[in-house]
Protein backbone atom coordinates (compact mmCIF):
# COMPACT_ATOMS: atom_id res chain seq x y z
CA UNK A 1 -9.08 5.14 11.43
CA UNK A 2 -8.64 5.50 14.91
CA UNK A 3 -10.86 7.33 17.53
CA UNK A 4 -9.27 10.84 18.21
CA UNK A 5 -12.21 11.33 21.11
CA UNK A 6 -11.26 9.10 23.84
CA UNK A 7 -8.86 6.27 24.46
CA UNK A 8 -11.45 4.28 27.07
CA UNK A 9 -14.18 4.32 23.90
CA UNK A 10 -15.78 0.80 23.39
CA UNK A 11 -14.85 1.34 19.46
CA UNK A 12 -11.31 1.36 20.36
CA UNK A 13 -10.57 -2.63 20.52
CA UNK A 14 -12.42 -2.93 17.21
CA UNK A 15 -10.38 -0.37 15.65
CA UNK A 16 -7.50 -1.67 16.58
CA UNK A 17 -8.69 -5.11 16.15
CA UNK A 18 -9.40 -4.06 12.02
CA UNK A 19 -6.35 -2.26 11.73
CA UNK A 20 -3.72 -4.96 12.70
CA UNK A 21 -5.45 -7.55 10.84
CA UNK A 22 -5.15 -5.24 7.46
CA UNK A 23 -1.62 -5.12 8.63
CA UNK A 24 -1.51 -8.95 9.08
CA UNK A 25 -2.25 -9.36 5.77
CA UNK A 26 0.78 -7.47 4.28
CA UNK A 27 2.98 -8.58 6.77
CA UNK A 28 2.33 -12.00 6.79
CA UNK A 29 1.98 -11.89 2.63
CA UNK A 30 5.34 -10.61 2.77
CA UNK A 31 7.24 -12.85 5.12
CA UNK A 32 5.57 -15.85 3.13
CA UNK A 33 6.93 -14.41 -0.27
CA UNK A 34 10.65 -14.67 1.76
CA UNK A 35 10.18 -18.02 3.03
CA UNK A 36 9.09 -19.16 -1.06
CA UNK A 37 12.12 -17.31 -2.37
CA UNK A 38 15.01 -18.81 0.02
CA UNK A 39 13.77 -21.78 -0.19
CA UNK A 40 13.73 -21.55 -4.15
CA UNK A 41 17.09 -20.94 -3.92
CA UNK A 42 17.84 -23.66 -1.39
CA UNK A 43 18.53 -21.32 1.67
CA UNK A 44 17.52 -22.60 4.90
CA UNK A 45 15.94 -20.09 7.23
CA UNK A 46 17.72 -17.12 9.04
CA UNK A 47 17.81 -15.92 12.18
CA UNK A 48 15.98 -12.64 10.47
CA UNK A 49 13.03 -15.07 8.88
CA UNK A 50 12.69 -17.15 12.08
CA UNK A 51 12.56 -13.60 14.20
CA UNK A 52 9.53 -11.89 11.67
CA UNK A 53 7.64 -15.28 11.86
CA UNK A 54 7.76 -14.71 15.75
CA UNK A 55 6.56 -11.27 15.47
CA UNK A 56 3.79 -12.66 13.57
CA UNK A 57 2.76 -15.13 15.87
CA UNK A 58 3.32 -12.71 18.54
CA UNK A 59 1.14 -9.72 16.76
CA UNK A 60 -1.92 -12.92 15.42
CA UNK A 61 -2.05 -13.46 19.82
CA UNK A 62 -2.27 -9.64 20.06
CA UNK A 63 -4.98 -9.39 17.83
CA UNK A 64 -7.17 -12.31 19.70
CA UNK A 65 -6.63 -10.62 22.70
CA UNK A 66 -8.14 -7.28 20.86
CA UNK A 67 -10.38 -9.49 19.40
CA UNK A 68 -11.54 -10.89 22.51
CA UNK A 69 -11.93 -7.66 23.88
CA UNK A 70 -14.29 -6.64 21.27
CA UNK A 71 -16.45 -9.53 21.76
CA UNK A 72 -16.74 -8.73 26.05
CA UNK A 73 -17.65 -4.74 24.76
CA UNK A 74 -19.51 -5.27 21.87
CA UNK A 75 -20.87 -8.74 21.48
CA UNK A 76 -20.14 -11.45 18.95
CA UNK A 77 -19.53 -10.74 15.19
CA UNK A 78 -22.05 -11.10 12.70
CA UNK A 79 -20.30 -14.33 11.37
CA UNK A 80 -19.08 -16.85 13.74
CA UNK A 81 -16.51 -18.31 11.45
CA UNK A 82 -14.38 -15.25 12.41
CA UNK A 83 -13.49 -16.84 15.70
CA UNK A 84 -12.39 -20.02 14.10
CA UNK A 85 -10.49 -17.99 11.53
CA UNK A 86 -8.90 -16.64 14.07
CA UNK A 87 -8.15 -19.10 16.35
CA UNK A 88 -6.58 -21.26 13.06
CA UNK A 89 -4.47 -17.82 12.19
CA UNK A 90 -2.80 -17.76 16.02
CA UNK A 91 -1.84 -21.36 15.83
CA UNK A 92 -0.98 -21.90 11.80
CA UNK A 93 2.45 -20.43 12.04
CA UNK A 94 3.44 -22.52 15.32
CA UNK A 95 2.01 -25.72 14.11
CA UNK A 96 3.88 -25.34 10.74
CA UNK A 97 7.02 -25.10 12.71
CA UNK A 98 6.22 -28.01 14.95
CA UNK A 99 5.87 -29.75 11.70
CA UNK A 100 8.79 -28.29 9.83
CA UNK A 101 11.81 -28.70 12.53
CA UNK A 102 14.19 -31.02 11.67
CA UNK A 103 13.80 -30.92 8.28
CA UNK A 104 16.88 -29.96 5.11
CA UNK A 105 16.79 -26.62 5.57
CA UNK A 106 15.66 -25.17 2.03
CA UNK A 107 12.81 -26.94 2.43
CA UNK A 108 11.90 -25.48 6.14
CA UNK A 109 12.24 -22.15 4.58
CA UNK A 110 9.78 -22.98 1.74
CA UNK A 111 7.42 -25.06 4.18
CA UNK A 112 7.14 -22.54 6.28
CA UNK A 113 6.49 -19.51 3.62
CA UNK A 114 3.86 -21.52 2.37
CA UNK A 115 2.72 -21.88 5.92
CA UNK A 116 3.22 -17.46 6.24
CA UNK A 117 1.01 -17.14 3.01
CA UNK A 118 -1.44 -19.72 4.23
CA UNK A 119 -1.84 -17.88 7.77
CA UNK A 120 -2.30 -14.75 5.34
CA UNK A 121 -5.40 -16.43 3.47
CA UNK A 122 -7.01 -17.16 7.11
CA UNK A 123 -6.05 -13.41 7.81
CA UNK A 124 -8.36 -12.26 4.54
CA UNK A 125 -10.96 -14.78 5.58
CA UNK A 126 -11.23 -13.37 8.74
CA UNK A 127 -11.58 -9.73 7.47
CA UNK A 128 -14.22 -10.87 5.22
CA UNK A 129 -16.55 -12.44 8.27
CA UNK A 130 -16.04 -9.76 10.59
């Protein structure tokens, strides 16, 4: 929940920090169960599907910079890993389209779901180890 007292409070970038990352989860789940289910039916990916995996990345380098944030006001977190979780959650979805490009297009589409519901597992472990 988010502070209702102040928006300069030092809890701030944390809330916001825990609240996109729940969000990550879902979204990212979600946009990884599309990717699966055009490519199972040998769809390449859409314009839509290329556009929500950019708002992922986008939103994952949002959520460092929050994170990041909370680590200048508040110190490190109590397991390190998060940081590497992180770090592998901002670049998962770009490196799996490095990768992908180029390839028959139903299997882009079900590379890179598997890549969306991969960057989802890193977003779970990284709510675990905060």
């Amino acid at each position: 929940m988010l502070v209702p007292y102040s928006l300069w409070s030092v809890d701030l970038p944390l809330q916001l920090h825990g609240a996109i990352a729940r969000a990550l989860v879902f979204y990212l789940a979600a946009v990884g169960v599309w990717g699966v289910v055009e490519g199972i039916r040998g769809r390449g990916p859409s314009g839509s599907y290329l556009g929500s995996l950019a708002v992922a990345v986008a939103v994952s380098v949002i959520q460092g910079a929050l994170g990041f944030a909370t680590f200048a006001l508040r110190g490190a977190p109590r397991e390190p890993m998060h940081i590497l979780y992180g770090f592998a959650l901002a670049l998962a979805l770009p490196l799996a389209w490095t990768y992908a490009r180029g390839r028959p297009s139903a299997r882009m589409s079900l590379f890179l779901g598997f890549a969306a519901l991969f960057a989802a597992g890193l977003a779970i472990r990284g709510l675990t180890t905060a």
